[in-house]
Protein backbone atom coordinates (compact mmCIF):
# COMPACT_ATOMS: atom_id res chain seq x y z
CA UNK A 1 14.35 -69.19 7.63
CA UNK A 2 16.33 -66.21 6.35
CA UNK A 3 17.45 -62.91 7.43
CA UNK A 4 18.14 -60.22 5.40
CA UNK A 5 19.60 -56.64 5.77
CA UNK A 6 18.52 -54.64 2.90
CA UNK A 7 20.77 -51.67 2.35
CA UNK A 8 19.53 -48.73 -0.15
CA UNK A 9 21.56 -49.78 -3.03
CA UNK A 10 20.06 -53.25 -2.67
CA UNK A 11 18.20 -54.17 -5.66
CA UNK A 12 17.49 -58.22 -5.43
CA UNK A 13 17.40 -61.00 -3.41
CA UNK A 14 17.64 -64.53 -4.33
CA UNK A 15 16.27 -67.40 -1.89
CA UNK A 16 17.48 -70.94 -1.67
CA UNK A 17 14.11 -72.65 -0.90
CA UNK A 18 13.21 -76.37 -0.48
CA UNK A 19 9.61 -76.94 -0.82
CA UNK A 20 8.89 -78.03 -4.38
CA UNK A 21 5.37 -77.43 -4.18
CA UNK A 22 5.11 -74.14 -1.30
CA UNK A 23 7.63 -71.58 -0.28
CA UNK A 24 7.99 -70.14 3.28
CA UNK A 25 10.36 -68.07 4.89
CA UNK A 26 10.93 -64.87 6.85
CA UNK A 27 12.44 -61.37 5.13
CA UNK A 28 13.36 -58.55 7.54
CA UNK A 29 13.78 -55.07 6.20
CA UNK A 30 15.91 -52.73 8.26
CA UNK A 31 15.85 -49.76 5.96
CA UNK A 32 18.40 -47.57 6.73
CA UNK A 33 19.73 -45.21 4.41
CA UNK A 34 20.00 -41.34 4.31
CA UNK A 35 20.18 -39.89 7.76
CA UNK A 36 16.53 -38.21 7.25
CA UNK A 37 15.10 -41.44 6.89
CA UNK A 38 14.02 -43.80 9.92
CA UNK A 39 15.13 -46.93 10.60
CA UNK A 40 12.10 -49.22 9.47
CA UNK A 41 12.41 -53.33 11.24
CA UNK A 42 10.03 -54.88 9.32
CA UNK A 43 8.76 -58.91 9.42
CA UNK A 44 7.28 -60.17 5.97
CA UNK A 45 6.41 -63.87 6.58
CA UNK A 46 5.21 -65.81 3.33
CA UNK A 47 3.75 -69.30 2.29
CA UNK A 48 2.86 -70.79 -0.29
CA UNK A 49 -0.34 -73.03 0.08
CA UNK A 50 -1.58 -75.28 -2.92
CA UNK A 51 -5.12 -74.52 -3.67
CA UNK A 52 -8.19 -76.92 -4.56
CA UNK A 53 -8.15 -75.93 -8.36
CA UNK A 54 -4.46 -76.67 -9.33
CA UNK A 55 -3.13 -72.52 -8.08
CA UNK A 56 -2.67 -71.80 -4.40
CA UNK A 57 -2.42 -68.96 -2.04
CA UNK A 58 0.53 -66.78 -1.08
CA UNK A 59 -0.51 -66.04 2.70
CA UNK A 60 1.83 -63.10 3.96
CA UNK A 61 2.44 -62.12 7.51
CA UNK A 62 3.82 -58.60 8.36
CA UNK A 63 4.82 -57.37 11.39
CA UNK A 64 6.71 -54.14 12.52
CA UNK A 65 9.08 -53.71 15.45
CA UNK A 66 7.25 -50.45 16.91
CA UNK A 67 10.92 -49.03 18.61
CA UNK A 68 11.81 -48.76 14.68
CA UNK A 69 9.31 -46.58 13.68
CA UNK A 70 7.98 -42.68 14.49
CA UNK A 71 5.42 -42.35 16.74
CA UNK A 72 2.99 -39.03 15.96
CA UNK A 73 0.94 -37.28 18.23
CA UNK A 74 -3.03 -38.00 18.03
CA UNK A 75 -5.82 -35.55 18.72
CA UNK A 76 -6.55 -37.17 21.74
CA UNK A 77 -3.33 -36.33 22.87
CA UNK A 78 -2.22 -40.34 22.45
CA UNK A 79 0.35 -41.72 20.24
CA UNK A 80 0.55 -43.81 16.84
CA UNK A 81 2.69 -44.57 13.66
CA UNK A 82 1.64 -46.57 10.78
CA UNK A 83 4.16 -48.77 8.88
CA UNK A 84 2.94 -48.69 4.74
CA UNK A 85 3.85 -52.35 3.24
CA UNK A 86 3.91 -52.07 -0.79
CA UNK A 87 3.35 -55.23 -2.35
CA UNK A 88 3.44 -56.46 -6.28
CA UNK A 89 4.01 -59.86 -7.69
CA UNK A 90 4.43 -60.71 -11.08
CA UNK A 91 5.17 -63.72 -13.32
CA UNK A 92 7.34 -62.93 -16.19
CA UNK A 93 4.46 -61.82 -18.68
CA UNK A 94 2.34 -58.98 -16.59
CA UNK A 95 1.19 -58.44 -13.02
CA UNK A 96 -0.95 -60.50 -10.88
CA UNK A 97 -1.32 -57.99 -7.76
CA UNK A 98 -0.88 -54.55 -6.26
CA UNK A 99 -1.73 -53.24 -3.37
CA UNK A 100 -0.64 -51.07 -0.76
CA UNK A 101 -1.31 -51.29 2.74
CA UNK A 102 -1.17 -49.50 6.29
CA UNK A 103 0.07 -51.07 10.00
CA UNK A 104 -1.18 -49.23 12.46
CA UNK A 105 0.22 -49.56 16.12
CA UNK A 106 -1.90 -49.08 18.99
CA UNK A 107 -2.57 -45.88 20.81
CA UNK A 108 -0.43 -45.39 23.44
CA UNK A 109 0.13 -42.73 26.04
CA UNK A 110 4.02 -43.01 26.03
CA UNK A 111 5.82 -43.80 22.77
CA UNK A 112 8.93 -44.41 24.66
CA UNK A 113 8.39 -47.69 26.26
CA UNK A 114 6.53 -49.53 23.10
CA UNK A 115 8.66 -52.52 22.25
CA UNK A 116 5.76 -54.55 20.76
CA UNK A 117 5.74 -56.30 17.68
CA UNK A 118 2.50 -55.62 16.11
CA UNK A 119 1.32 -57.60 12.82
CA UNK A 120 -1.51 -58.35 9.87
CA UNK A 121 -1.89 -60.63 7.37
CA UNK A 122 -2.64 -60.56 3.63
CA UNK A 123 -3.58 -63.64 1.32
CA UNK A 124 -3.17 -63.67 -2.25
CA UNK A 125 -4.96 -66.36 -4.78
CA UNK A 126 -2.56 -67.08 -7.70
CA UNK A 127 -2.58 -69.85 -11.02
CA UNK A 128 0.75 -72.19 -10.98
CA UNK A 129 3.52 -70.94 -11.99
CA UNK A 130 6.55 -68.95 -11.17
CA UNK A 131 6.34 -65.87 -9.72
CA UNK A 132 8.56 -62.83 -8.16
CA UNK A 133 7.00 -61.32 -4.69
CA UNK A 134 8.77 -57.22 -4.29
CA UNK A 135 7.72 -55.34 -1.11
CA UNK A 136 8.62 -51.91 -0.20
CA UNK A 137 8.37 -51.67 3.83
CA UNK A 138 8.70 -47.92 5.00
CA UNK A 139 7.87 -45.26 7.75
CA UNK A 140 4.43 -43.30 7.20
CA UNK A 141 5.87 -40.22 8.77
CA UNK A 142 9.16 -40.42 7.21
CA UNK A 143 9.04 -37.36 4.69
CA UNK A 144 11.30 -39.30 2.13
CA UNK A 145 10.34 -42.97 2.01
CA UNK A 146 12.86 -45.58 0.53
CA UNK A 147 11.96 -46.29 -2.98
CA UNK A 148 14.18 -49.88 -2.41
CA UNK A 149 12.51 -52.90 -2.30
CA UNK A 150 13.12 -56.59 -1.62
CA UNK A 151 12.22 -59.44 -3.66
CA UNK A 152 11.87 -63.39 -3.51
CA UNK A 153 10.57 -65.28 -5.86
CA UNK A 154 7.54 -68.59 -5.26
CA UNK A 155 7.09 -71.27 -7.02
CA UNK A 156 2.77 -72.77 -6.87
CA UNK A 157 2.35 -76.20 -7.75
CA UNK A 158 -0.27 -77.84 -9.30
CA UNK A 159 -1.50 -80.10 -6.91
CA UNK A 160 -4.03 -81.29 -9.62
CA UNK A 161 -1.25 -83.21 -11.46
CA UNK A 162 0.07 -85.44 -8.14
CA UNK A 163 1.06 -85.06 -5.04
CA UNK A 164 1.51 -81.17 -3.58
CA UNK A 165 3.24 -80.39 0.01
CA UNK A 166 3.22 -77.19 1.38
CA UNK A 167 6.91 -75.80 3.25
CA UNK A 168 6.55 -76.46 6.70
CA UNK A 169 5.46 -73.32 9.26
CA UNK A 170 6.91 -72.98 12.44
CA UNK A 171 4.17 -71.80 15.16
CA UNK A 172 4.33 -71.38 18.77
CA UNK A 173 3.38 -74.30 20.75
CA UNK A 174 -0.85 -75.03 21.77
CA UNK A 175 -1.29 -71.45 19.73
CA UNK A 176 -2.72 -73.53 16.31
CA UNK A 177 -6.68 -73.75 16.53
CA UNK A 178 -6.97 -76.82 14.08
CA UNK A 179 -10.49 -75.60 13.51
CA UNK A 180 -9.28 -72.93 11.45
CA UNK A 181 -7.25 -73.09 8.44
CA UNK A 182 -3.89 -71.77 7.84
CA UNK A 183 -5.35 -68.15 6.70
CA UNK A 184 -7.78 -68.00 9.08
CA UNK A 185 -5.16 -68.10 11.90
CA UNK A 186 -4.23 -65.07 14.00
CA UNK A 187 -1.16 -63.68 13.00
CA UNK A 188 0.55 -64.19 16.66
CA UNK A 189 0.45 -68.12 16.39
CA UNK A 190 3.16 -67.72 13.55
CA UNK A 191 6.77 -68.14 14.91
CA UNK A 192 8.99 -64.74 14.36
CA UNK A 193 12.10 -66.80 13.70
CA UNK A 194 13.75 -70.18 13.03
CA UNK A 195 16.31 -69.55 15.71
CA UNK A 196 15.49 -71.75 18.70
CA UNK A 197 17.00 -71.14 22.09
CA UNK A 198 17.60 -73.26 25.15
CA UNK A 199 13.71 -72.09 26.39
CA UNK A 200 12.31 -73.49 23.32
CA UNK A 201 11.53 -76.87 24.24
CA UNK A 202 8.95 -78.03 21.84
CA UNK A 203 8.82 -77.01 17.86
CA UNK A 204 5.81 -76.63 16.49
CA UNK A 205 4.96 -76.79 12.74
CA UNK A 206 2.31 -77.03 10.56
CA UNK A 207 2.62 -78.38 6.91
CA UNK A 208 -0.22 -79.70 4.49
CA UNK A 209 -0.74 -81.60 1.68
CA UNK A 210 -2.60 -82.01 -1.48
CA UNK A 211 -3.19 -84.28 -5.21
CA UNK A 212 -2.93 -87.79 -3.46
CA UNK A 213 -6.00 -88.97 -4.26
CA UNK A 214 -4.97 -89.12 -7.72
CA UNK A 215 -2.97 -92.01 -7.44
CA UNK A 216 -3.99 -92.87 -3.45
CA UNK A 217 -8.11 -93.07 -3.49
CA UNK A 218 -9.86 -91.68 -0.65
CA UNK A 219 -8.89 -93.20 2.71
CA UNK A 220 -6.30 -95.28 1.60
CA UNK A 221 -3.73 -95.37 4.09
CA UNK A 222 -0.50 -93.15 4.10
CA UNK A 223 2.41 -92.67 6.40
CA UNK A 224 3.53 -89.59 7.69
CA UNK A 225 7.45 -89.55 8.99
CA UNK A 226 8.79 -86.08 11.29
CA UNK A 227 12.66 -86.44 10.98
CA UNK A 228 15.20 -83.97 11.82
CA UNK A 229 18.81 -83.93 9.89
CA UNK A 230 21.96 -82.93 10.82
CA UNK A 231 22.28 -80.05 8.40
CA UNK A 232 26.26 -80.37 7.58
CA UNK A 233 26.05 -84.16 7.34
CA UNK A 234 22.25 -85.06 6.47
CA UNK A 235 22.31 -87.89 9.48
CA UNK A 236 19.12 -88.43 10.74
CA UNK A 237 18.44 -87.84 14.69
CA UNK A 238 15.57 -89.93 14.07
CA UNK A 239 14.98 -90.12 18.29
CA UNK A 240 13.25 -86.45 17.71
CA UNK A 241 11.18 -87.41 15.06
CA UNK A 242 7.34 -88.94 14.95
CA UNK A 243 5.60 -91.10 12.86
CA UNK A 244 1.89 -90.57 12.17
CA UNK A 245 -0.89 -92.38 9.77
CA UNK A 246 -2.81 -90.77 8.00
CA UNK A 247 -5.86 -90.89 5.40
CA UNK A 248 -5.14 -90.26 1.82
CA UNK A 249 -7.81 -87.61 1.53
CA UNK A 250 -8.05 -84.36 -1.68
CA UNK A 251 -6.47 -82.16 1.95
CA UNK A 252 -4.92 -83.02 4.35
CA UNK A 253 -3.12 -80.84 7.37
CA UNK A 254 -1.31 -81.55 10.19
CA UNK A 255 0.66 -79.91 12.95
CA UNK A 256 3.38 -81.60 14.61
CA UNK A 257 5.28 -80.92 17.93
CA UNK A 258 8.56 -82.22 18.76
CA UNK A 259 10.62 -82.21 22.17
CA UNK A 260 13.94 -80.67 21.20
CA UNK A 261 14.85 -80.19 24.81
CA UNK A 262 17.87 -82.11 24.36
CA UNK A 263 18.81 -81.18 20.88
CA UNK A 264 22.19 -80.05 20.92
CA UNK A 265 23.80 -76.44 19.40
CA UNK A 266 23.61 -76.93 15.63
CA UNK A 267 22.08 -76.24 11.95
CA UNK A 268 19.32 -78.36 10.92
CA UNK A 269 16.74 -79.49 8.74
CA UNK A 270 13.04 -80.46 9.15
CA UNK A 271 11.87 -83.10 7.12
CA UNK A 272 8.34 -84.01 6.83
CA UNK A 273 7.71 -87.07 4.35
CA UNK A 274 4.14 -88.79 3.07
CA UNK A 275 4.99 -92.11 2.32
CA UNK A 276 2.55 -95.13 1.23
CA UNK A 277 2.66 -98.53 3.66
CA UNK A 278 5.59 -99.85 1.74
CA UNK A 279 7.63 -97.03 2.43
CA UNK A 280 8.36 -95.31 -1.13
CA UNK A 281 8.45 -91.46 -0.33
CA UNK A 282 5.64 -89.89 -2.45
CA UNK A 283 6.67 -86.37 -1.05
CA UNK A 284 8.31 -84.04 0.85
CA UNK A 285 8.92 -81.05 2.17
CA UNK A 286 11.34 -79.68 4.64
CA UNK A 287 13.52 -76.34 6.50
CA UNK A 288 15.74 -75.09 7.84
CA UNK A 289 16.76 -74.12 11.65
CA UNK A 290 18.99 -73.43 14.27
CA UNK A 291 19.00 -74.51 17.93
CA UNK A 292 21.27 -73.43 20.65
CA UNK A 293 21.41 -75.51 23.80
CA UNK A 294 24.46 -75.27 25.57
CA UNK A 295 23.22 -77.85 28.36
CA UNK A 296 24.03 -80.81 26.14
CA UNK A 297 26.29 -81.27 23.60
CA UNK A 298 26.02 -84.24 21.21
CA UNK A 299 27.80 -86.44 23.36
CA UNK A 300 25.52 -86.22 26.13
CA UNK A 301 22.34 -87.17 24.29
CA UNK A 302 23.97 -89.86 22.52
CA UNK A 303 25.23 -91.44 25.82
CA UNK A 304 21.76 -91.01 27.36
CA UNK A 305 19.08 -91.31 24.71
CA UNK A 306 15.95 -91.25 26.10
CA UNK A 307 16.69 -93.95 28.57
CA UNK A 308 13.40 -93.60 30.52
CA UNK A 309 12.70 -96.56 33.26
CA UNK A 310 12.95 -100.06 32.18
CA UNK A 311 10.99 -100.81 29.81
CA UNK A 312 13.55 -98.06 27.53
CA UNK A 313 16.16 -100.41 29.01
CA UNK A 314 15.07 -103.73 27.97
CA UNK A 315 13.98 -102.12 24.63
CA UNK A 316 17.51 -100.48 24.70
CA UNK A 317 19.13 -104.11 25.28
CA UNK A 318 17.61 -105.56 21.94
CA UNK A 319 19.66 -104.97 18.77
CA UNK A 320 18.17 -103.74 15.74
CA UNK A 321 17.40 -106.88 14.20
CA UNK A 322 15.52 -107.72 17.34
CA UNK A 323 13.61 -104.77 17.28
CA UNK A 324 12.47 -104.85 13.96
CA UNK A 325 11.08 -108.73 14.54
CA UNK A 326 9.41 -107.22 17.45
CA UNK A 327 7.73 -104.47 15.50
CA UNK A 328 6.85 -106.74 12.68
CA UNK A 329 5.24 -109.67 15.05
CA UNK A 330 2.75 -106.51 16.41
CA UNK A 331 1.12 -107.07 13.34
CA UNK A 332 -1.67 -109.42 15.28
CA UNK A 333 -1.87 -107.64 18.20
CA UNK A 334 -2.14 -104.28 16.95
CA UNK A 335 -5.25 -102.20 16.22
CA UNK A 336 -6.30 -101.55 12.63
CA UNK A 337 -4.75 -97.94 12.73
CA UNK A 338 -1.61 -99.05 13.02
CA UNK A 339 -1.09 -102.08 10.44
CA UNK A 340 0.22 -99.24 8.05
CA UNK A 341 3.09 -97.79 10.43
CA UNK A 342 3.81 -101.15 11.49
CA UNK A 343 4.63 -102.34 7.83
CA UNK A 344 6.33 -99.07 7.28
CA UNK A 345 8.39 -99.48 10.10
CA UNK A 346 9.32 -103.22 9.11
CA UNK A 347 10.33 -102.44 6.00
CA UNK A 348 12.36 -98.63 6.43
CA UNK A 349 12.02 -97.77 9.81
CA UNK A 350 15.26 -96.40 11.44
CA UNK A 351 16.35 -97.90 14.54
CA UNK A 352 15.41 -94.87 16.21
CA UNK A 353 12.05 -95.00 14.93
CA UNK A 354 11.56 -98.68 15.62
CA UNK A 355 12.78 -97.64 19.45
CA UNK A 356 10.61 -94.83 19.80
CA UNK A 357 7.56 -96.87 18.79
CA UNK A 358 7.70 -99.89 20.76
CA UNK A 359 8.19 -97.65 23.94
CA UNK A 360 4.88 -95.77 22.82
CA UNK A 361 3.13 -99.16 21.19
CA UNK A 362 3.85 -100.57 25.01
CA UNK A 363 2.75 -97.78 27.19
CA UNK A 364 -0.10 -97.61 25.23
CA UNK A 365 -0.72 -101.18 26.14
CA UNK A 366 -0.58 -100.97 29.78
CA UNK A 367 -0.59 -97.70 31.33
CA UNK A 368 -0.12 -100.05 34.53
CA UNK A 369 2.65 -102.14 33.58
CA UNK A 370 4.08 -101.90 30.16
CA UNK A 371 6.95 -103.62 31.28
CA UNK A 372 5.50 -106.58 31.84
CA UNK A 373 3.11 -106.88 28.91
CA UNK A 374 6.41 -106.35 26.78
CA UNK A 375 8.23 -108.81 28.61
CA UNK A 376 4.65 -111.36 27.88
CA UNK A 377 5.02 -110.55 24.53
CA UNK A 378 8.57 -111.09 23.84
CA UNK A 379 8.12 -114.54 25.52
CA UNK A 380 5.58 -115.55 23.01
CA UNK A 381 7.48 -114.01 20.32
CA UNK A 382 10.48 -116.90 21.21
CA UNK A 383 8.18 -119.34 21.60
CA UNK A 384 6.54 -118.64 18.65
CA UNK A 385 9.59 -118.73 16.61
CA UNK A 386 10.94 -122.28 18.20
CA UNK A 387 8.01 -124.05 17.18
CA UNK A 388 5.80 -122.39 14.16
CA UNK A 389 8.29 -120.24 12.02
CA UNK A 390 8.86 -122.13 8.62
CA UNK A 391 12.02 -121.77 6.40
CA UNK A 392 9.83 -118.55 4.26
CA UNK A 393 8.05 -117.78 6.86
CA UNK A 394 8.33 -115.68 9.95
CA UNK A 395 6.09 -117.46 13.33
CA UNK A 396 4.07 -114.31 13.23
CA UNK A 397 3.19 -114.88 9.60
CA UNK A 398 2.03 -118.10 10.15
CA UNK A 399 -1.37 -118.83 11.60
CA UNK A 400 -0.25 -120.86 14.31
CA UNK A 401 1.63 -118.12 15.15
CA UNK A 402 -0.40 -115.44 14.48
CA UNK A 403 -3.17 -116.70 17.21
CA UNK A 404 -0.39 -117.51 19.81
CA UNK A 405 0.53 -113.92 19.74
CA UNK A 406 -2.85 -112.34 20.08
CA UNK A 407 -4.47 -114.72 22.28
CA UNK A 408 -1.41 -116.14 24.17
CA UNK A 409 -0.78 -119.88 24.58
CA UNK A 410 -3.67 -122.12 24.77
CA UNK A 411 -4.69 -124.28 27.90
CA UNK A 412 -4.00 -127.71 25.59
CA UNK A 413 -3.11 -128.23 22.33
CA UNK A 414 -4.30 -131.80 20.81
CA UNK A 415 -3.14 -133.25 17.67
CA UNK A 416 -4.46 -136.29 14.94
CA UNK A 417 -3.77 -138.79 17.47
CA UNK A 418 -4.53 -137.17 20.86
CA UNK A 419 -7.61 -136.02 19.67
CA UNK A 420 -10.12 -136.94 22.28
CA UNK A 421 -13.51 -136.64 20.00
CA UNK A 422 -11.80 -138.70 17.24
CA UNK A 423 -13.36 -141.75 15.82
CA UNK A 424 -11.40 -145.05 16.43
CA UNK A 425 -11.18 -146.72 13.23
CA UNK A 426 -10.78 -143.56 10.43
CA UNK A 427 -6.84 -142.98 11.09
CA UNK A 428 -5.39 -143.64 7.33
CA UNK A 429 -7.13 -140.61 5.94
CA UNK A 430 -6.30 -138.45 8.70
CA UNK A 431 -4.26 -135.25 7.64
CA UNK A 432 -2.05 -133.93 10.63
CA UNK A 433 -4.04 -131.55 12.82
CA UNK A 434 -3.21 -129.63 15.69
CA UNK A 435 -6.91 -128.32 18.48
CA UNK A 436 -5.73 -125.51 20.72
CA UNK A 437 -8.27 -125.34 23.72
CA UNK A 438 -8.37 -122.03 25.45
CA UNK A 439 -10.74 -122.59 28.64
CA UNK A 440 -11.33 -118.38 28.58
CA UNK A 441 -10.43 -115.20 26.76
CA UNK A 442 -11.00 -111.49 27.28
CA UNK A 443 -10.38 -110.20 23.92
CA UNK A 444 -12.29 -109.48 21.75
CA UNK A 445 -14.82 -109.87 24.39
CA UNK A 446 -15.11 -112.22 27.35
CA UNK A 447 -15.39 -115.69 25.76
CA UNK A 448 -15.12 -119.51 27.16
CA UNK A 449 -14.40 -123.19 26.10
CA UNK A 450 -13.14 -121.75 22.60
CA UNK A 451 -11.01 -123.84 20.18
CA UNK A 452 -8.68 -123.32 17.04
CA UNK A 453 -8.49 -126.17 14.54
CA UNK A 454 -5.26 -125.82 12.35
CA UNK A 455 -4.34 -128.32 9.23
CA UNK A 456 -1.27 -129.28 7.61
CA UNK A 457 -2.12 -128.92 4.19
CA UNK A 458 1.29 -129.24 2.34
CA UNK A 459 3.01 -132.38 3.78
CA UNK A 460 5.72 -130.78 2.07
CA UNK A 461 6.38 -128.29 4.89
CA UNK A 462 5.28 -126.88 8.45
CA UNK A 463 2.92 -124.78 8.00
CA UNK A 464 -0.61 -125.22 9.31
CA UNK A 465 -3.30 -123.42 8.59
CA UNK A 466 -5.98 -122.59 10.79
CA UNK A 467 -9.27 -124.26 9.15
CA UNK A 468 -12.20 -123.52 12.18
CA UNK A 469 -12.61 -121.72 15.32
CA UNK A 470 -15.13 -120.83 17.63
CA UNK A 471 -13.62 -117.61 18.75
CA UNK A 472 -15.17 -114.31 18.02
CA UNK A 473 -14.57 -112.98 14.77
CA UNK A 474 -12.53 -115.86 13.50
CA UNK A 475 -12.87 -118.30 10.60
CA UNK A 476 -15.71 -120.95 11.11
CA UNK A 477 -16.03 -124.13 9.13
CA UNK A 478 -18.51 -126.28 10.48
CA UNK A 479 -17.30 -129.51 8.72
CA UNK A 480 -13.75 -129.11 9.79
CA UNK A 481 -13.65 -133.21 11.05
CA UNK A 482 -14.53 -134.19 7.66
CA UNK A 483 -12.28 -132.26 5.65
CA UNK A 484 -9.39 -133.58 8.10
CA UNK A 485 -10.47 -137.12 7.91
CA UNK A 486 -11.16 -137.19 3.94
CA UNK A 487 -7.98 -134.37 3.30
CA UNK A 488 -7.41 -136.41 0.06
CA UNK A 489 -10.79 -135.69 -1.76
CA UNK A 490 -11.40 -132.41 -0.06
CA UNK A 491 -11.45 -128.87 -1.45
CA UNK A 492 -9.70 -126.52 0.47
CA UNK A 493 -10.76 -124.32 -1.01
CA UNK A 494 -13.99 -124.64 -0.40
CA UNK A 495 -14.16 -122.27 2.97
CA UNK A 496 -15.61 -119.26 2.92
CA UNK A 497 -13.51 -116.46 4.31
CA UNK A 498 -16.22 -114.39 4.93
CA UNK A 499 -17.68 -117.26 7.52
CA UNK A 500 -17.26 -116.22 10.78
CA UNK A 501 -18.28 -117.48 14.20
CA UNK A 502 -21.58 -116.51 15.83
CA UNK A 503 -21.36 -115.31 19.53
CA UNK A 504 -24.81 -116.10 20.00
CA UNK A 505 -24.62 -119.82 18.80
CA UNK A 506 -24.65 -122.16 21.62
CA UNK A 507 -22.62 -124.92 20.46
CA UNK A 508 -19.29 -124.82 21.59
CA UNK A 509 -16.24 -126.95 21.01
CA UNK A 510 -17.29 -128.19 17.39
């Protein structure tokens, strides 16, 4: 956000902005020239949107500080002055729009103690293209109104041709109503300034996006990263930031809020990114802002880091590498929402990132006692990788694997030759097999006296593949015993994928 001090021999401003496809920032106009004149403290907030049809919409906030302006008396003996805001913008062919409009304060009985900010809103439809924004900003009852004028130029995308971000918006915290779009919202939920003090705990922005479906068809999944930078050396305080999934949809919008409690004194720089489930950045758009919080300095918040109870702490004990394995082995366990953040995460994730979400993944878990379902989990992740990783592939890629994590170990595991249901005399044929027996389990639902048949296909290494089960949603392949005792004619490829086992059939333990 920038602040500007436009004199009367002002006669152009240039901006330094960093959306690529939207443009927002803050212009105030203290015109103050001749001595006749009055001092005018005008707020002219602008964005950039991109629209449905390849143009966008330039929606402008204005707001006047009333102490700057003249106050007349009313025939009802109250009082009221009226800001005029002159607006034009043109490409660099011919004009697009002109229009001038009044700000009206209030009445009020006393003119002397009105220190409100009062504000409107104007939205303006415009084609791609370049285009230089000039507003005049004066005093109705000033007898000779400044004919200066500032000026920034925008830059609309067309979000027909790819992927289109709007800047980001700062608003005040819980003031957004996501029912309404951007436009729609009343002018007070927009933030006055990028200047955050030691009361402003939580930023609040809104950003949104548009043109993925192009090359993302509808609902594919996208990731959406928060990051804040360090503005002099572009490090990445990744411990304030958020990851989200999202939908690749022809609009999407989001606001964000972010505890900056702790964020030390500094310049900095927003960063909101839309990335597909490999990671590759497919846009971005970012800010600039300033915090000042002399209660910590960076020191302090390096030192303590969001160490919050133990679970932080064991989480805090594991190096990177170890926290990466862990985030990559929720794959099984984790709902279908979050496969794409996961393998994100795996692949680019910061170790910030990867900290932040297994302390959310894990309270999410067990409101009860995260601890201990982490400290479960990172059990079975060890065991896991001591008996069923290969030398390409991880334990929690393997299916062996896959099942111990999400269902935990089994009550008793048989193999080819402990195999109690085995006929005597067929041993020659017999590929290696492994039964895990689990007496109970409560996930998906409650279930009982449910098996897992797994096959070594390849004698070449150790990686078994689960062929049946009678578990809920898993593979089913009723002929499992003959495929294991007559592996050298049979077609694995045969199963069906698609074959899974019915809760209602009675047989169990096939």
């Amino acid at each position: 956000m920038i602040f500007l001090i436009l004199q009367p021999n002002f006669h152009s401003v240039r901006f330094r902005f960093f959306a690529a496809a939207a443009v927002f920032s803050f212009l105030v106009f203290c015109l103050s020239a001749a001595r006749s004149r009055a001092q005018v403290a005008a707020l002219v907030d602008f964005a950039v949107l991109p629209g449905e049809s390849g143009g966008g919409n330039l929606h402008l906030v204005f707001g006047v500080d009333g102490r700057s302006l003249k106050f007349q008396k009313q025939s009802n003996g109250k009082f009221r002055a009226t800001a005029i805001f002159a607006i034009v913008v043109n490409d660099s062919l011919r004009n697009h729009f002109a229009e001038k409009m009044e700000l009206q304060t209030p009445e009020i009985q006393d003119s002397s103690g009105f220190y409100q900010i009062f504000s409107n809103t104007r939205t303006i439809g415009l084609p791609a293209g370049n285009f230089t924004v000039e507003i005049v900003a004066y005093d109705k009852a000033d007898a000779n109104p400044p004919g200066d004028k500032g000026s920034f130029p925008v830059k609309v995308r067309d979000g027909t041709r790819g992927p289109v971000m709007s800047d980001l918006v700062f608003v005040r915290p819980g003031r957004f109503e996501p029912s309404l779009s951007l436009v729609e919202q009343s002018p007070g939920v927009f933030r006055n300034s990028d200047f955050f003090s030691v009361q402003d705990t939580v930023l609040s922005f809104y950003g949104e996006a548009r043109g993925f479906v192009k090359d993302f068809p509808h609902r594919n999944t996208l990731v959406g990263r928060v990051r804040i930078l360090d503005a002099a050396t572009r490090q990445s305080l990744d411990s304030y930031g958020k990851i989200k999934k999202m939908k690749s949809q022809a609009f999407m919008a989001s606001v964000f809020d972010l505890n900056i409690k702790k964020l030390p004194s500094g310049n900095y720089t927003l960063v909101w990114d839309i990335a597909d489930s490999a990671g590759k950045v497919l846009a971005r758009s970012q800010k600039n802002f300033q915090k000042s919080n002399p209660l910590y300095t960076r020191s302090d918040v390096e030192e303590t880091a969001q160490v919050i109870g133990n679970l932080e702490e064991q989480i805090a004990s594991m190096n990177t590498k170890q926290r990466r394995e862990m985030v990559a082995s929720l794959l099984p366990v984790a709902s279908a929402s979050e496969q794409s953040t996961i393998a994100y995460l795996r692949q680019k994730g910061t170790d910030d990132e990867l900290r932040n979400y297994l302390s959310a993944f894990w309270n999410r878990q067990s409101k009860e006692n995260p601890l201990g379902e982490f400290l479960r989990f990172r059990e079975l992740m060890d065991y896991g990788a001591q008996r069923y990783a290969t030398q390409t592939m991880p334990a929690y890629q393997t299916d062996r694997g896959r099942v111990l994590l999400q269902y935990g170990k089994p009550n008793l595991v048989e193999n080819e030759y402990s195999d109690r249901f085995r006929k005597a005399m067929q041993n020659l044929n017999t590929v290696p097999y492994e039964i895990w027996y689990y007496y109970t389990l409560d996930k998906p639902v409650k279930q009982s006296d449910v098996i897992f048949v797994f096959v070594q296909e390849n004698r070449g290494n150790e990686n078994y593949r689960l062929l049946h089960s009678t578990g809920v949603g898993e593979v089913r392949n009723r002929e499992w015993r003959k495929a294991v005792e007559t592996n050298a004619t049979y077609n694995w490829d045969r199963l069906d994928p698609n074959d899974r086992y019915d809760p209602n059939d009675s047989k169990k333990f096939r």
